[in-house]
C-alpha atoms as a PDB file:
ATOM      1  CA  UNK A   1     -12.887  -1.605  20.307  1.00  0.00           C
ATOM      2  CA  UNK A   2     -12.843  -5.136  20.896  1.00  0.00           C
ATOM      3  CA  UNK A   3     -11.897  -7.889  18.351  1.00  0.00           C
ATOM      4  CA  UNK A   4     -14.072 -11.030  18.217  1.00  0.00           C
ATOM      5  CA  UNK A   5     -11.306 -13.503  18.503  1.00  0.00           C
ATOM      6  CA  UNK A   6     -13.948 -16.455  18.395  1.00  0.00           C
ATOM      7  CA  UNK A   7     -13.325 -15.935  14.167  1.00  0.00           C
ATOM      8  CA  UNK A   8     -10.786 -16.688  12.131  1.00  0.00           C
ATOM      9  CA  UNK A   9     -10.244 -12.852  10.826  1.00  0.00           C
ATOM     10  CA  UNK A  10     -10.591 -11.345  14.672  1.00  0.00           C
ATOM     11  CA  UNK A  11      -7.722 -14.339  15.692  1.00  0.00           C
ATOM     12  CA  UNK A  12      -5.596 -13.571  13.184  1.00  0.00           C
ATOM     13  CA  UNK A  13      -6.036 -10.021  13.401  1.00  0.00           C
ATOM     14  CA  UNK A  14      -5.299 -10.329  17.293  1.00  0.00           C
ATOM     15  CA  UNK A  15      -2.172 -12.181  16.848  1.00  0.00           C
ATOM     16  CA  UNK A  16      -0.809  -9.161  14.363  1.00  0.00           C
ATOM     17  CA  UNK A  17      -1.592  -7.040  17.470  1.00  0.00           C
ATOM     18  CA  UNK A  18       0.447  -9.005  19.617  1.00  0.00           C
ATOM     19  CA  UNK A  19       3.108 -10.626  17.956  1.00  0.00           C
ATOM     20  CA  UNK A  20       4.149  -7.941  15.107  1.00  0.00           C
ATOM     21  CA  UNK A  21       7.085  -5.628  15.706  1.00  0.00           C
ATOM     22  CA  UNK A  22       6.189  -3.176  12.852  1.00  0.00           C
ATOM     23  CA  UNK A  23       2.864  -1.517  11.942  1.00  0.00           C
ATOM     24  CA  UNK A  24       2.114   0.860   9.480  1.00  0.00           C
ATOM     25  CA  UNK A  25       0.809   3.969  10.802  1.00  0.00           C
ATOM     26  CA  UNK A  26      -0.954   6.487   8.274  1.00  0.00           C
ATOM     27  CA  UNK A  27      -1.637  10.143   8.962  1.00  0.00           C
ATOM     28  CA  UNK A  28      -3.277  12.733   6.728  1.00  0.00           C
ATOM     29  CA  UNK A  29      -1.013  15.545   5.798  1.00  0.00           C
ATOM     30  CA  UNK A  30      -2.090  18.780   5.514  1.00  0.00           C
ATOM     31  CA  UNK A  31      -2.839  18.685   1.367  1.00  0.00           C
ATOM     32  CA  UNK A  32      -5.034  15.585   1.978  1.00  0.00           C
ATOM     33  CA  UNK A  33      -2.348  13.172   1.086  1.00  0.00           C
ATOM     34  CA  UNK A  34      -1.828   9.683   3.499  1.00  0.00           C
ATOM     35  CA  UNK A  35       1.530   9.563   5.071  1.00  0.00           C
ATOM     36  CA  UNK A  36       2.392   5.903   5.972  1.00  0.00           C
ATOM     37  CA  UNK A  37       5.258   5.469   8.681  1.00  0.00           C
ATOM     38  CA  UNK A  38       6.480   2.494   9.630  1.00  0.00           C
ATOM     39  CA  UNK A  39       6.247   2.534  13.472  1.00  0.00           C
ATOM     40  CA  UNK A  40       6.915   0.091  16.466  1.00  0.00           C
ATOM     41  CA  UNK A  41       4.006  -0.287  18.634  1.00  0.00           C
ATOM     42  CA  UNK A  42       2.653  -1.889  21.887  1.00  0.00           C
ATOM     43  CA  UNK A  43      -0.650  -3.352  21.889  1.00  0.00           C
ATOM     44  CA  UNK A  44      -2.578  -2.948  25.628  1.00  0.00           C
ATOM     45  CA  UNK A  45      -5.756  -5.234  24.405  1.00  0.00           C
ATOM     46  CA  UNK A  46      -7.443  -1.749  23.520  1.00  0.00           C
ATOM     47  CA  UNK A  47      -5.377   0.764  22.249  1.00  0.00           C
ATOM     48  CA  UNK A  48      -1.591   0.958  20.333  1.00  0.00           C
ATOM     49  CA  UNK A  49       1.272   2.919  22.069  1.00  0.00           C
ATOM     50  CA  UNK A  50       3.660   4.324  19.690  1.00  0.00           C
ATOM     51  CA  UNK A  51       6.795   6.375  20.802  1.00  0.00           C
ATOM     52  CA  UNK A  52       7.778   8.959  18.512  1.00  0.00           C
ATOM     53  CA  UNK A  53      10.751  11.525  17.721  1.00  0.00           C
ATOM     54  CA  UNK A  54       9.793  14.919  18.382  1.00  0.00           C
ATOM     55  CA  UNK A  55       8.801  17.723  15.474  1.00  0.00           C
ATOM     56  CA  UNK A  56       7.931  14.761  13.155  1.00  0.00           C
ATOM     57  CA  UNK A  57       5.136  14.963  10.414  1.00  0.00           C
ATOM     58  CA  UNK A  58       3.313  12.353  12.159  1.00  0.00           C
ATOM     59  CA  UNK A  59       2.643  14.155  15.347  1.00  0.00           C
ATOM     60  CA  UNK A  60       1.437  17.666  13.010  1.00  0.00           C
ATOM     61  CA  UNK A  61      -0.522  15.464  11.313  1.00  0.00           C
ATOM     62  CA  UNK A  62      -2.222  13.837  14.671  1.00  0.00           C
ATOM     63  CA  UNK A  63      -2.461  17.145  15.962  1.00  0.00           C
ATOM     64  CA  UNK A  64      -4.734  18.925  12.998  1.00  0.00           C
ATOM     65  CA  UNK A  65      -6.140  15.485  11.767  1.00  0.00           C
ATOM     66  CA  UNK A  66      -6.534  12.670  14.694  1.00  0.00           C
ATOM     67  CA  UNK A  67      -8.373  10.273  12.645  1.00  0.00           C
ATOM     68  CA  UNK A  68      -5.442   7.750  11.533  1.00  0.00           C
ATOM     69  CA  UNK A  69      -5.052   4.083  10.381  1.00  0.00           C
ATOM     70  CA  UNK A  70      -2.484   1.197  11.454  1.00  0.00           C
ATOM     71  CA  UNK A  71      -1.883  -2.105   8.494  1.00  0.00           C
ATOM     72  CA  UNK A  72       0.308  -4.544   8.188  1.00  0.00           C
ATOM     73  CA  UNK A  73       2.028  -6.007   5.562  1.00  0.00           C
ATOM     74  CA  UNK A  74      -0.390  -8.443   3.798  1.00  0.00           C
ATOM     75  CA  UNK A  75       0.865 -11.367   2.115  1.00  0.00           C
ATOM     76  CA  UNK A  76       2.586 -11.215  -1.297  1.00  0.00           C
ATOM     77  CA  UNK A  77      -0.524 -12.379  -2.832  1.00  0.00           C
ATOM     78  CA  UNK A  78      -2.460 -10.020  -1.197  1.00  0.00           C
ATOM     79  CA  UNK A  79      -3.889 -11.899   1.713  1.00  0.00           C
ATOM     80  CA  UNK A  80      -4.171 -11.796   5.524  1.00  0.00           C
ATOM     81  CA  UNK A  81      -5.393  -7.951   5.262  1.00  0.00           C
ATOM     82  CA  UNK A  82      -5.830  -6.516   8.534  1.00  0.00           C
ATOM     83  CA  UNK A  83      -7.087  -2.539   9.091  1.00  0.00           C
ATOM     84  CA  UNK A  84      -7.250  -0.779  11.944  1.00  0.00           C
ATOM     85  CA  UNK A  85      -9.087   2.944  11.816  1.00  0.00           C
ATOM     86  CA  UNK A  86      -9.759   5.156  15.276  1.00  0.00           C
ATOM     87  CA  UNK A  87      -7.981   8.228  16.570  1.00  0.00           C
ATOM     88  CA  UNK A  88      -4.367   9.214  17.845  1.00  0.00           C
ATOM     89  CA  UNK A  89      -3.599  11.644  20.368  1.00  0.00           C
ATOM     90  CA  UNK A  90      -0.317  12.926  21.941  1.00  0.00           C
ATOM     91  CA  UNK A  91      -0.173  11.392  25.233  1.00  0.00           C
ATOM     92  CA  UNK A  92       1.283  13.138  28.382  1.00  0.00           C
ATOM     93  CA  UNK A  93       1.941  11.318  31.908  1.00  0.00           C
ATOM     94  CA  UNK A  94       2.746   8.079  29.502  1.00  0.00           C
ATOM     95  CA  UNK A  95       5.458   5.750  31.123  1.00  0.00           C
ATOM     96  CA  UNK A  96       8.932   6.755  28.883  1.00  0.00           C
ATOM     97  CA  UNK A  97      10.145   3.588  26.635  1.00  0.00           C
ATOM     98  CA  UNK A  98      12.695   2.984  28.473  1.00  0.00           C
ATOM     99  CA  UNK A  99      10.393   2.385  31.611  1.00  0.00           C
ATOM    100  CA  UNK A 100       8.003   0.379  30.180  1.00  0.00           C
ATOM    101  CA  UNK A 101       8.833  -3.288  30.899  1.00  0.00           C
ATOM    102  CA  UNK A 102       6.455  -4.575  28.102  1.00  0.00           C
ATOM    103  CA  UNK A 103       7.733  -2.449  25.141  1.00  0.00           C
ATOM    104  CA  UNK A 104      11.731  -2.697  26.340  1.00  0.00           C
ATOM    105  CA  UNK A 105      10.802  -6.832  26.439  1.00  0.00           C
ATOM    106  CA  UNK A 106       9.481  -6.845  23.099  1.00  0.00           C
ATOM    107  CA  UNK A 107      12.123  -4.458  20.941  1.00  0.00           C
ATOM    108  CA  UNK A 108      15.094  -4.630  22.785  1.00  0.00           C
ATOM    109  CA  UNK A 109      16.836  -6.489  20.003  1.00  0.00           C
ATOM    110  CA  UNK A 110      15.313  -3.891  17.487  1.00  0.00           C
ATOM    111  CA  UNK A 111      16.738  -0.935  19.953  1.00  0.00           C
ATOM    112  CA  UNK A 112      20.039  -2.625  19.603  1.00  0.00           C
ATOM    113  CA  UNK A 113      20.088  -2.839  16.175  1.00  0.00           C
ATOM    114  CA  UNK A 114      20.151   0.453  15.355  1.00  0.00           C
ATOM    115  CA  UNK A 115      22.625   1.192  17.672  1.00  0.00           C
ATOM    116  CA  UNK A 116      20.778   2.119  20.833  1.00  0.00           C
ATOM    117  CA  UNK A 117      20.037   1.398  24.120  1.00  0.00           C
ATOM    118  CA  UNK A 118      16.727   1.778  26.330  1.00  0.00           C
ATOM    119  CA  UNK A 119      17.876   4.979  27.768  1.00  0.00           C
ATOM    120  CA  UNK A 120      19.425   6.966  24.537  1.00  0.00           C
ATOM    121  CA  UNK A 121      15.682   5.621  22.909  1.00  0.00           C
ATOM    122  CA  UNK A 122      13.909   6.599  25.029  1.00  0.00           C
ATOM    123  CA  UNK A 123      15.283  10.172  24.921  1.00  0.00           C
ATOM    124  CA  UNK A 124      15.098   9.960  21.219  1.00  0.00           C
ATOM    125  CA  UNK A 125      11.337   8.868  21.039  1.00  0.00           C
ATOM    126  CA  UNK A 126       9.961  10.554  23.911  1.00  0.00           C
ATOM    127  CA  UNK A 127       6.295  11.727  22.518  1.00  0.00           C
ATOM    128  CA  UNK A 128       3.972   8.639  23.356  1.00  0.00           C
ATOM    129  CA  UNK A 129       1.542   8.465  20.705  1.00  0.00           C
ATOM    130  CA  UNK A 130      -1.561   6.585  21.717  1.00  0.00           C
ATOM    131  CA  UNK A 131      -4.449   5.253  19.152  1.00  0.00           C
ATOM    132  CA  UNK A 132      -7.902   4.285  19.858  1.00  0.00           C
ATOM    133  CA  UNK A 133      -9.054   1.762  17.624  1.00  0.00           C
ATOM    134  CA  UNK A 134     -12.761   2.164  16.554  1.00  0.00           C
ATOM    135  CA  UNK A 135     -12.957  -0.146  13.505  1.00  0.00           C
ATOM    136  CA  UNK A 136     -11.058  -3.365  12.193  1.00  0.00           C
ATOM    137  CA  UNK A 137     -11.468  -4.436   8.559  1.00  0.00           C
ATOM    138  CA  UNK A 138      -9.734  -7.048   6.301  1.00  0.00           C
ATOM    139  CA  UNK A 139      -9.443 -10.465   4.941  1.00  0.00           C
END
């Protein structure tokens, strides 16, 4: 999906994509119900990579139900709204965290935080989650 950056919504939308550390990544669990997780993320220009813990709800979810959404966090009034629908997979033959330049650049501080280094997250969140955009939506 590409984002027509030439408005003001597709700008804005394409700086969440780049500069946010957190988006909010929504599965559909088995009952019907949306499961939001709060998940780090890499935009490529095309697609989000996610790295997740193994056995989570999130990846059963992606596995029975690929169609997902990523949000962030609006405004408190309720503006800058920005929706992203498309479809996750489980990714194999995806760089580890640790190994990827681009994501260690942008949350190392994050990885230290909670107590971490590249390595020891990579082993903890080593199923890459990829999602393929197919719509974008908001105010």
């Amino acid at each position: 999906m590409e984002i027509d950056t030439s408005t003001d919504f597709g700008a804005r939308a394409a700086r969440h994509l780049q500069d946010d550390q957190v988006v909010w990544l929504t599965t559909v669990g088995t009952d019907g119900t949306p499961q939001p997780s709060p998940v780090w993320f890499l935009w490529d220009g095309e697609t989000a990579l996610i790295y997740s813990q193994p056995s989570t709800p999130k990846l059963r979810n992606i596995e029975q139900r690929p169609r997902v959404s990523l949000h962030f966090n609006c405004t408190p009034n309720g503006g800058d709204v920005v929706v992203l629908t498309g479809d996750a997979s489980v990714e194999s033959g995806i760089t580890p965290a640790n190994a990827n330049s681009a994501y260690v650049d942008k949350y190392m501080d994050g990885i230290q935080s909670i107590g971490m280094t590249p390595d020891s997250f990579a082993q903890a969140f080593s199923v890459p989650i990829r999602v393929r955009t197919t719509s974008l939506r908001g105010h």
